[in-house]
C-alpha atoms as a PDB file:
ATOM      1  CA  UNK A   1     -42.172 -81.050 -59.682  1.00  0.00           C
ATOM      2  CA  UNK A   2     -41.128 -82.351 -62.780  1.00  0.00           C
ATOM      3  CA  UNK A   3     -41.277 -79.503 -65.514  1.00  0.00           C
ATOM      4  CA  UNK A   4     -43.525 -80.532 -68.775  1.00  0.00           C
ATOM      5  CA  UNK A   5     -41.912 -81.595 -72.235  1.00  0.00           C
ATOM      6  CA  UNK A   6     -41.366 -78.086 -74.458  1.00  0.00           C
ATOM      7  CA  UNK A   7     -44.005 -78.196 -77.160  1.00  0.00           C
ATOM      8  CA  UNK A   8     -43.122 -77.879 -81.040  1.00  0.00           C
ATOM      9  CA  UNK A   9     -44.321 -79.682 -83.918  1.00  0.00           C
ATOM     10  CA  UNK A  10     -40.566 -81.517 -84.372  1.00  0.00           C
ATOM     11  CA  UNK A  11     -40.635 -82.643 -80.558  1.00  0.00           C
ATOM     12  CA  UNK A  12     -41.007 -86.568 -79.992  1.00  0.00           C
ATOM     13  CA  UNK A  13     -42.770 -86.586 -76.484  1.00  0.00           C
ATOM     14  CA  UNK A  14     -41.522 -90.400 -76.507  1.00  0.00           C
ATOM     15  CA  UNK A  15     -38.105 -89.675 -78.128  1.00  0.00           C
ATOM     16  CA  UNK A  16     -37.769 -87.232 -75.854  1.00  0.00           C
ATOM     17  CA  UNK A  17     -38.946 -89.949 -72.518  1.00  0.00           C
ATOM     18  CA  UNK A  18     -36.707 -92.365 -74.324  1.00  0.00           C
ATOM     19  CA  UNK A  19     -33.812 -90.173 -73.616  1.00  0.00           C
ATOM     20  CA  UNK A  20     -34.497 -88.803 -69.861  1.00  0.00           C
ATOM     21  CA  UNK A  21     -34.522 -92.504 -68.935  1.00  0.00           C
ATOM     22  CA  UNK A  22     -30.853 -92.681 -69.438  1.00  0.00           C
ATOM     23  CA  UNK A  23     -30.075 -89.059 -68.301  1.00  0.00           C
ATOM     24  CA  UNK A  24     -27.930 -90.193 -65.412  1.00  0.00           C
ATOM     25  CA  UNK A  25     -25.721 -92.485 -67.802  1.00  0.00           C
ATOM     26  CA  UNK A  26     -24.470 -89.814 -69.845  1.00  0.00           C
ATOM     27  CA  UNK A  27     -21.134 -89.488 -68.132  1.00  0.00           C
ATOM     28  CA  UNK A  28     -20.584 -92.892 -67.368  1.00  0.00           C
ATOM     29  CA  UNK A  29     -17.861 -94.358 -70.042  1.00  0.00           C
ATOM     30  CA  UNK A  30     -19.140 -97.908 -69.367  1.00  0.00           C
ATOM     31  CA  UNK A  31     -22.955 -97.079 -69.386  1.00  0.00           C
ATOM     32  CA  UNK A  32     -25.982 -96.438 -72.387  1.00  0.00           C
ATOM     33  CA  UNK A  33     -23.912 -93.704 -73.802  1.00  0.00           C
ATOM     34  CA  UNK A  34     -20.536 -95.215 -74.143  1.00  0.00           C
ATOM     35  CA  UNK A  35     -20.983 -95.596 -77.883  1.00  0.00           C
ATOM     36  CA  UNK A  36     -21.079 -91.785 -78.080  1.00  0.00           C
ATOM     37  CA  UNK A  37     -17.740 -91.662 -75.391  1.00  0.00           C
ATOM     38  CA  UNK A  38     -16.116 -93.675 -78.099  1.00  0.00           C
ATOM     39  CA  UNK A  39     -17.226 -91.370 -81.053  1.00  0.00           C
ATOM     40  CA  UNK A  40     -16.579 -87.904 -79.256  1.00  0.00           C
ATOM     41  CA  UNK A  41     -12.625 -87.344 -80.305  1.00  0.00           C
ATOM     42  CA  UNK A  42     -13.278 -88.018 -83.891  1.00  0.00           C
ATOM     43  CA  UNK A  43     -16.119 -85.559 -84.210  1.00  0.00           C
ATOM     44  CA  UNK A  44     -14.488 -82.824 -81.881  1.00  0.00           C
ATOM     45  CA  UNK A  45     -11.105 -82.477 -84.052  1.00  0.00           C
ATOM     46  CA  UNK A  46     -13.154 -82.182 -87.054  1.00  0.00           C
ATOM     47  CA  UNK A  47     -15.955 -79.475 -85.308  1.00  0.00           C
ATOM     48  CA  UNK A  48     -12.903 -77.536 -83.931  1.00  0.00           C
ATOM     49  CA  UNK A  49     -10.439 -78.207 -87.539  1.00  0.00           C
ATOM     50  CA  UNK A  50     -13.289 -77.141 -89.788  1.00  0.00           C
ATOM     51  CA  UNK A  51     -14.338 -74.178 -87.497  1.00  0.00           C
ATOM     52  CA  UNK A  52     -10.555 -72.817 -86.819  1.00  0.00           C
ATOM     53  CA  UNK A  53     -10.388 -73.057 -90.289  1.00  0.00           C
ATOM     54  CA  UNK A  54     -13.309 -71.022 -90.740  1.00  0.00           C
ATOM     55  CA  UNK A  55     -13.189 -68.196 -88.679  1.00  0.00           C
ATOM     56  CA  UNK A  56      -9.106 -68.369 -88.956  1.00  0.00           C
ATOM     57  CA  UNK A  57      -8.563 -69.182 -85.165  1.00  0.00           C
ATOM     58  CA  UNK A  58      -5.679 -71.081 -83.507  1.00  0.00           C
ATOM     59  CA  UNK A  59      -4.411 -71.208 -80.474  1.00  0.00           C
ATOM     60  CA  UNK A  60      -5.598 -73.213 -76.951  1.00  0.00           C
ATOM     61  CA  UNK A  61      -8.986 -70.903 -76.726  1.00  0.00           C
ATOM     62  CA  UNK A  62      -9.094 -69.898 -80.389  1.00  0.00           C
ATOM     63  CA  UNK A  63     -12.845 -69.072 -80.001  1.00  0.00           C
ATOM     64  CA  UNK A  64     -12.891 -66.696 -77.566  1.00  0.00           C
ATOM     65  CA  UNK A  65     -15.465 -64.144 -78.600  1.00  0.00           C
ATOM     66  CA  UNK A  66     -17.608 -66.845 -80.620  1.00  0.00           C
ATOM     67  CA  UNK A  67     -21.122 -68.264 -79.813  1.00  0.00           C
ATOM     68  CA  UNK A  68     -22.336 -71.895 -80.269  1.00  0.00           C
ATOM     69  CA  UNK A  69     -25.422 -73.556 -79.592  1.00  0.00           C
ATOM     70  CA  UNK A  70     -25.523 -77.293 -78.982  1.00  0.00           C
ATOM     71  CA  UNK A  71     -28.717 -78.145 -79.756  1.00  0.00           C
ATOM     72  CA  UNK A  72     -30.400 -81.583 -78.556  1.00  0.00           C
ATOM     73  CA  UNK A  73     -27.300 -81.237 -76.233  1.00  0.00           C
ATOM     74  CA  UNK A  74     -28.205 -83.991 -73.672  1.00  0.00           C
ATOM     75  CA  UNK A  75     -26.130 -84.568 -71.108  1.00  0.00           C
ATOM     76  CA  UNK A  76     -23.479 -81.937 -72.168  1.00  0.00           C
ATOM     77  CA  UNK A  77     -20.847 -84.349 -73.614  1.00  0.00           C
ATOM     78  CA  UNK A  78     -19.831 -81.722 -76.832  1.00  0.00           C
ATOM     79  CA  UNK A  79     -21.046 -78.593 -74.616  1.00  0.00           C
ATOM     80  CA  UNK A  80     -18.399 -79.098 -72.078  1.00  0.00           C
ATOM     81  CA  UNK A  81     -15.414 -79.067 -74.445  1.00  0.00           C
ATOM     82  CA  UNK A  82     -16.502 -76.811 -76.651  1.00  0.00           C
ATOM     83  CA  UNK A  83     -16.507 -73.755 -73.542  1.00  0.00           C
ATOM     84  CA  UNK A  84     -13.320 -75.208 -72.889  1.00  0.00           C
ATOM     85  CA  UNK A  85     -12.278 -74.029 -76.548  1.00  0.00           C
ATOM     86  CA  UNK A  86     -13.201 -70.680 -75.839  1.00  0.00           C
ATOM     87  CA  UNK A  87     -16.806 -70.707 -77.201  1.00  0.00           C
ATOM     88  CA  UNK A  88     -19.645 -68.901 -75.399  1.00  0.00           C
ATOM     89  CA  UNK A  89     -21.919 -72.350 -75.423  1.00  0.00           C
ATOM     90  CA  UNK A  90     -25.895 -72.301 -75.164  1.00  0.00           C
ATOM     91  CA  UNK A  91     -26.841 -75.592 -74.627  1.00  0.00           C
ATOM     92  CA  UNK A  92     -30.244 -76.777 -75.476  1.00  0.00           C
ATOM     93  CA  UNK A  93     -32.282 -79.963 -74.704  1.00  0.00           C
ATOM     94  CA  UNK A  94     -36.430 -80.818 -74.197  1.00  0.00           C
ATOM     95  CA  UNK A  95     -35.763 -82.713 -71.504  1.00  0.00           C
ATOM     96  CA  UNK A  96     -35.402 -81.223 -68.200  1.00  0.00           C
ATOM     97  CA  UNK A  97     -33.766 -84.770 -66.855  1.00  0.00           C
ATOM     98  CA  UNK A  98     -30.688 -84.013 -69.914  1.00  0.00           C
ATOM     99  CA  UNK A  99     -30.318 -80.904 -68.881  1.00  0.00           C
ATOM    100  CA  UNK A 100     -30.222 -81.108 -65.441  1.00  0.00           C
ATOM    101  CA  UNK A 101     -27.531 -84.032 -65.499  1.00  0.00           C
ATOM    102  CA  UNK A 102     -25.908 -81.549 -67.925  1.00  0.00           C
ATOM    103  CA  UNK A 103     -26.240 -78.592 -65.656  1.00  0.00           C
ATOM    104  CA  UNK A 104     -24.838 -80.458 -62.719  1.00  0.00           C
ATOM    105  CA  UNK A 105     -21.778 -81.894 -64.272  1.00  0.00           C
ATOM    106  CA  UNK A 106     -20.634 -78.342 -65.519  1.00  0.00           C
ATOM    107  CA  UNK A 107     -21.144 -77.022 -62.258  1.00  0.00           C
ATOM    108  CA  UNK A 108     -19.165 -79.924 -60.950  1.00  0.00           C
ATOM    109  CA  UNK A 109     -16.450 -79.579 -63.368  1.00  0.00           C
ATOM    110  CA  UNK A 110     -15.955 -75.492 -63.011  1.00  0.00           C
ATOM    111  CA  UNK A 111     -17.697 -74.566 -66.843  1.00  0.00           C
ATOM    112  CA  UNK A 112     -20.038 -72.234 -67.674  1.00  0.00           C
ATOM    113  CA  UNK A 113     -22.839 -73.330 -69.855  1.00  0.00           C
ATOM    114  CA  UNK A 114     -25.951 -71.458 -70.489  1.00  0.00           C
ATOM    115  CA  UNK A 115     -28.256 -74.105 -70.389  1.00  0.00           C
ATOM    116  CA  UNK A 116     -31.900 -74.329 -71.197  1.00  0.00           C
ATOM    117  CA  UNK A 117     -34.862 -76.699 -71.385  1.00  0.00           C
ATOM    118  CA  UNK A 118     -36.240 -75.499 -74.783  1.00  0.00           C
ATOM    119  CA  UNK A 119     -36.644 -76.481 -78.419  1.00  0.00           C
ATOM    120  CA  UNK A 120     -35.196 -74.976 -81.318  1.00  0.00           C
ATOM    121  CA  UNK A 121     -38.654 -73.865 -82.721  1.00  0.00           C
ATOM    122  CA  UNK A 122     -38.750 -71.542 -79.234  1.00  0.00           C
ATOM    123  CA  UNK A 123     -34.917 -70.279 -79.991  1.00  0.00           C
ATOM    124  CA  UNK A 124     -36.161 -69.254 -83.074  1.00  0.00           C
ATOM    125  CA  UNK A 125     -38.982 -67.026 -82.353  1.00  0.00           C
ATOM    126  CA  UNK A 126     -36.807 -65.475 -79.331  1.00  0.00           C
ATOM    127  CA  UNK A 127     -34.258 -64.270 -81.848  1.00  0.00           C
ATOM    128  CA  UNK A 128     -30.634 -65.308 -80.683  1.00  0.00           C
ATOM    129  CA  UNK A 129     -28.544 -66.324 -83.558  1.00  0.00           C
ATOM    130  CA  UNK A 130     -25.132 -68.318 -82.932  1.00  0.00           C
ATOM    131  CA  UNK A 131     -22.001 -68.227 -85.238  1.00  0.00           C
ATOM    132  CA  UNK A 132     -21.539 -72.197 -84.766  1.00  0.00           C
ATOM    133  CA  UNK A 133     -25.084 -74.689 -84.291  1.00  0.00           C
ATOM    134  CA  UNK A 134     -24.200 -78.381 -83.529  1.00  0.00           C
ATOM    135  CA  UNK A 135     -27.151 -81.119 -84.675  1.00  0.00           C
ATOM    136  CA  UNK A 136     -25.819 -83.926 -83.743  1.00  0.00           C
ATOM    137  CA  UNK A 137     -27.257 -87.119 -83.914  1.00  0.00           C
ATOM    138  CA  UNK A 138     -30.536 -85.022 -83.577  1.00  0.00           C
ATOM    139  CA  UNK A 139     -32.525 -85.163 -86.656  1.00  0.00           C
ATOM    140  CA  UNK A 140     -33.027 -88.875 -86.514  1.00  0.00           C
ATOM    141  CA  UNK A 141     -35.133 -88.605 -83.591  1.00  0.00           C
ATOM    142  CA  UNK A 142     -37.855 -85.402 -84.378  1.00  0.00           C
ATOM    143  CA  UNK A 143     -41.059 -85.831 -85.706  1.00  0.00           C
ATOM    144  CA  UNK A 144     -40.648 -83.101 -88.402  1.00  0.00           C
ATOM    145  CA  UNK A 145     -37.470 -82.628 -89.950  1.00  0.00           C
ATOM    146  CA  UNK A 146     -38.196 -79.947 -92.232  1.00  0.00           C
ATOM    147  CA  UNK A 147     -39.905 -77.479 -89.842  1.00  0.00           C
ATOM    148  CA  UNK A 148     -36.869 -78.647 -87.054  1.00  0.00           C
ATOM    149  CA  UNK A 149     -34.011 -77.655 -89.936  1.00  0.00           C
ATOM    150  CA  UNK A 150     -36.494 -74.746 -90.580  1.00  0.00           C
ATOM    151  CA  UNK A 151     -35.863 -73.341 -87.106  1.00  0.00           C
ATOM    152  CA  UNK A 152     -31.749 -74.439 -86.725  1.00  0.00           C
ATOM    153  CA  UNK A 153     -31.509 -72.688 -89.908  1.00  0.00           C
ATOM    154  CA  UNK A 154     -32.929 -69.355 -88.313  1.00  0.00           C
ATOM    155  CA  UNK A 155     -30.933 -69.643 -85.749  1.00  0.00           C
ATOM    156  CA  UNK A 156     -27.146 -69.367 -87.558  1.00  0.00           C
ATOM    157  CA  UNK A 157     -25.411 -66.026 -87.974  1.00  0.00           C
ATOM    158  CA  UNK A 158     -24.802 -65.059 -91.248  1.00  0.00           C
ATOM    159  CA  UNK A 159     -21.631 -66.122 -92.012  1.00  0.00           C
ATOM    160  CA  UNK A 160     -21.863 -69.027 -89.459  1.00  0.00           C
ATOM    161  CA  UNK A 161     -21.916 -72.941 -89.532  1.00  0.00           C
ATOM    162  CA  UNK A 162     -24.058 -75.468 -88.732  1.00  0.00           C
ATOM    163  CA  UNK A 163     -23.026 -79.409 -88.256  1.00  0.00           C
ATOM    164  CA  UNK A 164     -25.556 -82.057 -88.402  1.00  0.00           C
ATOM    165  CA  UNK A 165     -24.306 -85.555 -87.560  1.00  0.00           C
ATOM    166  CA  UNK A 166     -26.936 -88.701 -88.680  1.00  0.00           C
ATOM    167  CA  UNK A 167     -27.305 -92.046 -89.454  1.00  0.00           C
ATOM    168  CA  UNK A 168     -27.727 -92.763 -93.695  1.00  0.00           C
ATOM    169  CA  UNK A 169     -30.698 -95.019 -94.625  1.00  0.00           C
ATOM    170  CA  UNK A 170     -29.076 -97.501 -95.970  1.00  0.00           C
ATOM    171  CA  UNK A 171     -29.418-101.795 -95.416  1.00  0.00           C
ATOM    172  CA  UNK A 172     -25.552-101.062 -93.995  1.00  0.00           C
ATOM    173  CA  UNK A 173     -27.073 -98.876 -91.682  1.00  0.00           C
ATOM    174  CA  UNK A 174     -29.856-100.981 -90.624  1.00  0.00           C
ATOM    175  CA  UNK A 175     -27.597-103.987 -89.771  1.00  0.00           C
ATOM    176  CA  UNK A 176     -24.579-102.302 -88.350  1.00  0.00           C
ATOM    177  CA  UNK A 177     -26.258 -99.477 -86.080  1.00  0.00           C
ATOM    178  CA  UNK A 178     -29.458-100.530 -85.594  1.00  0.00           C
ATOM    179  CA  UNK A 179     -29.416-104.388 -85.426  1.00  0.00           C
ATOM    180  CA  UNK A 180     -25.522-104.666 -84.717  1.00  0.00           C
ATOM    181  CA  UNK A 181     -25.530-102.170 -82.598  1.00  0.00           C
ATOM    182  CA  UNK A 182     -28.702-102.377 -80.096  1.00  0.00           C
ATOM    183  CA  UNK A 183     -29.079-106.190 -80.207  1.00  0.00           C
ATOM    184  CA  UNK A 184     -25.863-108.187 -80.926  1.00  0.00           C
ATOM    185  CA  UNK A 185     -23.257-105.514 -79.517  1.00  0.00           C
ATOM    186  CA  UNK A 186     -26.099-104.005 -77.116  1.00  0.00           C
ATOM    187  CA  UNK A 187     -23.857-100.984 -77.251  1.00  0.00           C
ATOM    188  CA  UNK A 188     -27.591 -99.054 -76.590  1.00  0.00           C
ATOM    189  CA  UNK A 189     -30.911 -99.891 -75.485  1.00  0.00           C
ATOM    190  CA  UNK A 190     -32.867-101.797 -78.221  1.00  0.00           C
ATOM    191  CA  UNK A 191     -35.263 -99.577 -79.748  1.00  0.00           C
ATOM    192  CA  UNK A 192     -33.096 -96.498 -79.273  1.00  0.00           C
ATOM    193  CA  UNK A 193     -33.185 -96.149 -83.357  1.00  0.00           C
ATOM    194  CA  UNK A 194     -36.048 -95.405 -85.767  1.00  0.00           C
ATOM    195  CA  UNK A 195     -34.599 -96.891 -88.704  1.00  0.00           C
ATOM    196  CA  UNK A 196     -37.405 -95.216 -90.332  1.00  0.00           C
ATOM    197  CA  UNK A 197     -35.947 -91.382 -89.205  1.00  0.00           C
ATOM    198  CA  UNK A 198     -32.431 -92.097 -90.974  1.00  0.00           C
ATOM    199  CA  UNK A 199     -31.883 -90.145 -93.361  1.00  0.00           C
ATOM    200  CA  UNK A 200     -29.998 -89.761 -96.805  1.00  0.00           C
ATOM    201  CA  UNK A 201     -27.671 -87.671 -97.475  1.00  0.00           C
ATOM    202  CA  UNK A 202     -29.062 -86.653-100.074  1.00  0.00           C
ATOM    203  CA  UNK A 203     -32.623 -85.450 -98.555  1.00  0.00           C
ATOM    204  CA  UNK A 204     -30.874 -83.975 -95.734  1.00  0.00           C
ATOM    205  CA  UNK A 205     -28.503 -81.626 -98.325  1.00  0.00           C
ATOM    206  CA  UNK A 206     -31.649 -80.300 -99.926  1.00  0.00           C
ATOM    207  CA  UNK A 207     -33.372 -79.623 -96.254  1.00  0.00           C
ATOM    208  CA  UNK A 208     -30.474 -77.545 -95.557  1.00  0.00           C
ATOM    209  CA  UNK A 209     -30.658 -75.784 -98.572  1.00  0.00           C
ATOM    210  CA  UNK A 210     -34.462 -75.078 -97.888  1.00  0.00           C
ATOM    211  CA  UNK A 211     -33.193 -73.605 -94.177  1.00  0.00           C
ATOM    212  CA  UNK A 212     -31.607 -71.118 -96.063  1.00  0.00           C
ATOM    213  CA  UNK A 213     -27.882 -72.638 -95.808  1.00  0.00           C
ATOM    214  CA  UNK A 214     -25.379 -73.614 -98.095  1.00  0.00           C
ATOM    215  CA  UNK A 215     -23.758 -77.582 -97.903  1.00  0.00           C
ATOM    216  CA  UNK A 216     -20.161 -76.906 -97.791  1.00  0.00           C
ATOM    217  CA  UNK A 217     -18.834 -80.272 -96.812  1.00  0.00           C
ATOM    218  CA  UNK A 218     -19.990 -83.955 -96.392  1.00  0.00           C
ATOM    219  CA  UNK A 219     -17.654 -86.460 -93.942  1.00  0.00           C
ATOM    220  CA  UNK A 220     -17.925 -89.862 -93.352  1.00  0.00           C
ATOM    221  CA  UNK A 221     -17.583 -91.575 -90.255  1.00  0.00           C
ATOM    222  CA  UNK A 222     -16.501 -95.507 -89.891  1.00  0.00           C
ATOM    223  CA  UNK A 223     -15.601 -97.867 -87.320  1.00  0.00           C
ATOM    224  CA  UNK A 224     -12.754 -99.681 -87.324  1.00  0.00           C
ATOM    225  CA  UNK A 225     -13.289-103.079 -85.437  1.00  0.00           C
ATOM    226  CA  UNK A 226      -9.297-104.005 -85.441  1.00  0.00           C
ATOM    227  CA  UNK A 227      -8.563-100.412 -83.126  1.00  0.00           C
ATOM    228  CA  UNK A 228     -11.631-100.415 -81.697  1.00  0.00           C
ATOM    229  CA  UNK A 229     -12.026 -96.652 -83.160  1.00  0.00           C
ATOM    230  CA  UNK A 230     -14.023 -94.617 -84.964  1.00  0.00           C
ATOM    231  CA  UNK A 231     -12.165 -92.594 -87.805  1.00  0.00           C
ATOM    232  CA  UNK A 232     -13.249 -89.762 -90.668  1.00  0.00           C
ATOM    233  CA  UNK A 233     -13.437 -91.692 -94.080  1.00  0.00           C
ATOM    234  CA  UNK A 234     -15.115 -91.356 -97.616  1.00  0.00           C
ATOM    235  CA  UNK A 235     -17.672 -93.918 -96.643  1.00  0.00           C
ATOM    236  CA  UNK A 236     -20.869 -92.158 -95.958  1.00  0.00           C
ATOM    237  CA  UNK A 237     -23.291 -95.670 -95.459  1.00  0.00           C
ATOM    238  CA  UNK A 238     -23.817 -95.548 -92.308  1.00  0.00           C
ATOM    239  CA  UNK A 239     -22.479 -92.350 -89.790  1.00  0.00           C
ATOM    240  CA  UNK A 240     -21.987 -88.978 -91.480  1.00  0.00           C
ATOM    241  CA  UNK A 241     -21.626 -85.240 -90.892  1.00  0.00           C
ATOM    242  CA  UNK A 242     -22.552 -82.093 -93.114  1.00  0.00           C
ATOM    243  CA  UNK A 243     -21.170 -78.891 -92.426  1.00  0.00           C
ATOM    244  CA  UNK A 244     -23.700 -76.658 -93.641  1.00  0.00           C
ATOM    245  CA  UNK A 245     -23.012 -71.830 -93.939  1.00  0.00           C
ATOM    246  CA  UNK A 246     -25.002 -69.841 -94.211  1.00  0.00           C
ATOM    247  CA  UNK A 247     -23.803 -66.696 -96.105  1.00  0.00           C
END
């Protein structure tokens, strides 16, 4: 029996369907997710260069004895090398379909994730706090961004980071990841995007602030169509992360 969808005021019941649909494809280089495949070495060197940096760690494990919560975590694709980094990883997704692709690949692959069906309202109120949170490409999919940042916020250790990864609102965005993207590349599903739920950078710096956390860095993220690549640049129009502390 299929488990229901966690309820909290940020959860997307049809975001949240959206997702499970593809829930076998998130491993699959060639399949719905391969966009993401493409983007994950860019935005793990600068997760594990701005953390090391940080805390002060180096070394092949350097956080051993750290915490991190992926949060919207799907199918496990940051979760997996992030325990092989050392971290202690929670990984958290509302629906049962992600996490059960996500549960079954670690299991496959020797790693061990704490995973959980759950939102981050319900981490909140349980009262585990994490020294790293990832958000990424999250917020552009929950129905109330302020109360969702609300709750991530909570859930950081003082002295820990958060990362939030999103799409800018911008007429650059809407052409190259929305329309570009789902129907002229058909890199995903049309209709995957809410062009509506980008957000600017701007809005999203102040939310953070409101969560009780302090903006400490904002990083573009372009495509290069000559390599085929994505690579960290000054351009924030379309992709961009914010790596957000809370003291």
């Amino acid at each position: 029996m299929t488990s229901p969808t966690p309820s909290a005021p940020s959860i997307d019941p049809a975001e949240v369907e959206k997702f499970s649909r593809m829930a076998a494809e998130w491993w699959d280089p060639a399949g719905k997710f391969a966009p993401l495949h493409k983007f994950n070495p860019v935005r793990l060197q600068f997760i594990r260069e701005t953390v090391a940096g940080h805390f002060g760690r180096t070394g092949l494990r350097p956080f051993e004895g750290l915490n991190l919560l992926d949060i919207g975590c799907g199918g496990g694709l940051l979760a997996e090398p992030m325990a092989r980094l050392g971290f202690a990883v929670t990984g958290a997704d509302a629906s049962e379909k992600n996490i059960k692709t996500a549960m079954t690949h670690a299991a496959a692959s020797g790693i061990g994730i704490d995973y959980r069906v759950t939102t981050a309202e319900s981490l909140a109120e349980s009262g585990p706090a994490f020294d790293v949170v990832l958000n990424m490409e999250v917020v552009e999919h929950v129905a109330d961004l302020p109360g969702y940042l609300n709750a991530c916020g909570r859930l950081v250790k003082p002295g820990g980071l958060m990362f939030v990864a999103t799409l800018n609102k911008t007429l650059k965005s809407l052409a190259l990841a929305k329309i570009g993207v789902e129907y002229v590349l058909r890199w995903l599903p049309p209709g995957t995007h809410d062009r509506n739920r980008f957000v600017e950078p701007a809005r999203l710096t102040g939310l953070l602030k409101d969560a009780g956390l302090t903006v400490r860095k904002t990083q573009g993220v372009s495509f290069d169509p000559l390599s085929w690549s994505w690579h960290l640049s000054g351009d924030l129009d379309v992709n961009y992360m914010v790596v957000a502390g809370k003291l």
